[in-house]
Protein backbone atom coordinates (compact mmCIF):
# COMPACT_ATOMS: atom_id res chain seq x y z
CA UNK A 1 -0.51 -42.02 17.70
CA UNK A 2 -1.38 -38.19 17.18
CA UNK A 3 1.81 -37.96 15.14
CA UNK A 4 0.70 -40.32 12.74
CA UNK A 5 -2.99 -39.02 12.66
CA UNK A 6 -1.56 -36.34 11.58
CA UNK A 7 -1.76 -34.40 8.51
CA UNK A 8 1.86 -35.13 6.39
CA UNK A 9 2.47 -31.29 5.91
CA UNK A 10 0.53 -29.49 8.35
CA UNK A 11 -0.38 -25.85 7.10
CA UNK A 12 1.52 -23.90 8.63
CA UNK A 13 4.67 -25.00 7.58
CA UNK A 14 3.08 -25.47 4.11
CA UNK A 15 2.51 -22.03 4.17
CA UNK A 16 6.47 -21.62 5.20
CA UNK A 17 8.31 -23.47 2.88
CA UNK A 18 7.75 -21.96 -0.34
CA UNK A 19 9.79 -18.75 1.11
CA UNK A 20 12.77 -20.66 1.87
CA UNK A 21 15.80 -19.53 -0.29
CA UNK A 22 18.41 -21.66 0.97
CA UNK A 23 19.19 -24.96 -1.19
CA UNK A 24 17.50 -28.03 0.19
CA UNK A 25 18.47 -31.63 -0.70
CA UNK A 26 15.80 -34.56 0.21
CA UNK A 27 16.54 -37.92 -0.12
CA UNK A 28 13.75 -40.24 0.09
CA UNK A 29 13.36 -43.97 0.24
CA UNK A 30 11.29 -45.55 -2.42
CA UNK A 31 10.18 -48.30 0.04
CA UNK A 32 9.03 -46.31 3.12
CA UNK A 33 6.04 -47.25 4.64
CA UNK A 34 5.76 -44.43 7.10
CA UNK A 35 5.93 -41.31 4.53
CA UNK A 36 4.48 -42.32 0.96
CA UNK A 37 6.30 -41.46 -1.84
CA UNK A 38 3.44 -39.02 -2.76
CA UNK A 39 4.51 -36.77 -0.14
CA UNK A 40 7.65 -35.74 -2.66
CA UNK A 41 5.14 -34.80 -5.18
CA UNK A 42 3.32 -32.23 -2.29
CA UNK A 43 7.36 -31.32 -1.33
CA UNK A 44 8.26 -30.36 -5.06
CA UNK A 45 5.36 -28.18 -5.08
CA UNK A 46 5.62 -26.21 -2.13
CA UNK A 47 9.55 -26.43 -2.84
CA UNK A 48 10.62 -26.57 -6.30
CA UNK A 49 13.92 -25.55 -6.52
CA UNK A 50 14.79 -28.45 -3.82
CA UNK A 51 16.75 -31.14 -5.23
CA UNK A 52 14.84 -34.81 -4.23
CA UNK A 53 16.57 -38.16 -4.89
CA UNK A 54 14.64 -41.44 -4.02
CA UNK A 55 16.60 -44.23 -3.54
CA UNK A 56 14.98 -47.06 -5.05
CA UNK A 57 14.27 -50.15 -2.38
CA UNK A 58 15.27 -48.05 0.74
CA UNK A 59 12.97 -47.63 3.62
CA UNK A 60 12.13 -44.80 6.11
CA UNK A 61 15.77 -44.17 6.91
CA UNK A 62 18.00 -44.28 3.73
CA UNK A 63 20.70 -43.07 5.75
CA UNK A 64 20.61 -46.87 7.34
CA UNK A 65 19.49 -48.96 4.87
CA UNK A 66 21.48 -47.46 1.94
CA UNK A 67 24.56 -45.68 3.48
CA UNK A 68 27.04 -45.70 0.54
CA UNK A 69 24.23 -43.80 -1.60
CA UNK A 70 22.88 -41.02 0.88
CA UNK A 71 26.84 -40.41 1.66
CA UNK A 72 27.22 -39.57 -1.99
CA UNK A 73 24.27 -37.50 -2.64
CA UNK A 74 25.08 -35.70 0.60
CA UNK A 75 28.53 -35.01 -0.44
CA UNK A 76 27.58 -33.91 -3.91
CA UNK A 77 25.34 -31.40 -2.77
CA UNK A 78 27.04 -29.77 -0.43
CA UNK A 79 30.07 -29.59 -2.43
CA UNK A 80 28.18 -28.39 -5.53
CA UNK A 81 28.70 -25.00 -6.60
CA UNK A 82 26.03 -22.59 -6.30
């Protein structure tokens, strides 16, 4: 229960992420019910040169519920050229 009292980004990593300088690939579902898709607007802020792809209809886990699509945007990005 404390985990889900709790604040999405908490602010100390909030204060953390904007220094990261390594690329960063998010892939969201457009369906979850435990994060809100609002939370991507908060993570393109304090991140904006991460790449975020929401997969329309998928839940929590897109990884599960839409495996053929998170395989491909995975791939892509990690074969992408710098």
């Amino acid at each position: 229960m404390a985990i889900l009292k709790s604040p999405l980004v908490d602010r100390y990593l909030a204060a953390d992420l904007p220094d990261l300088r390594v690329p960063m690939l998010a892939v969201w579902g457009g369906a979850d019910q435990v994060v809100p898709l609002r939370v991507v607007d908060r993570l393109r802020g304090l991140i904006p040169t991460a790449r975020v792809e929401i997969l329309p209809g998928a839940g929590h886990s897109p990884h599960e519920t839409r495996p053929a699509e998170f395989n491909r945007l995975v791939l892509e990005f990690l074969t992408a050229e710098s």
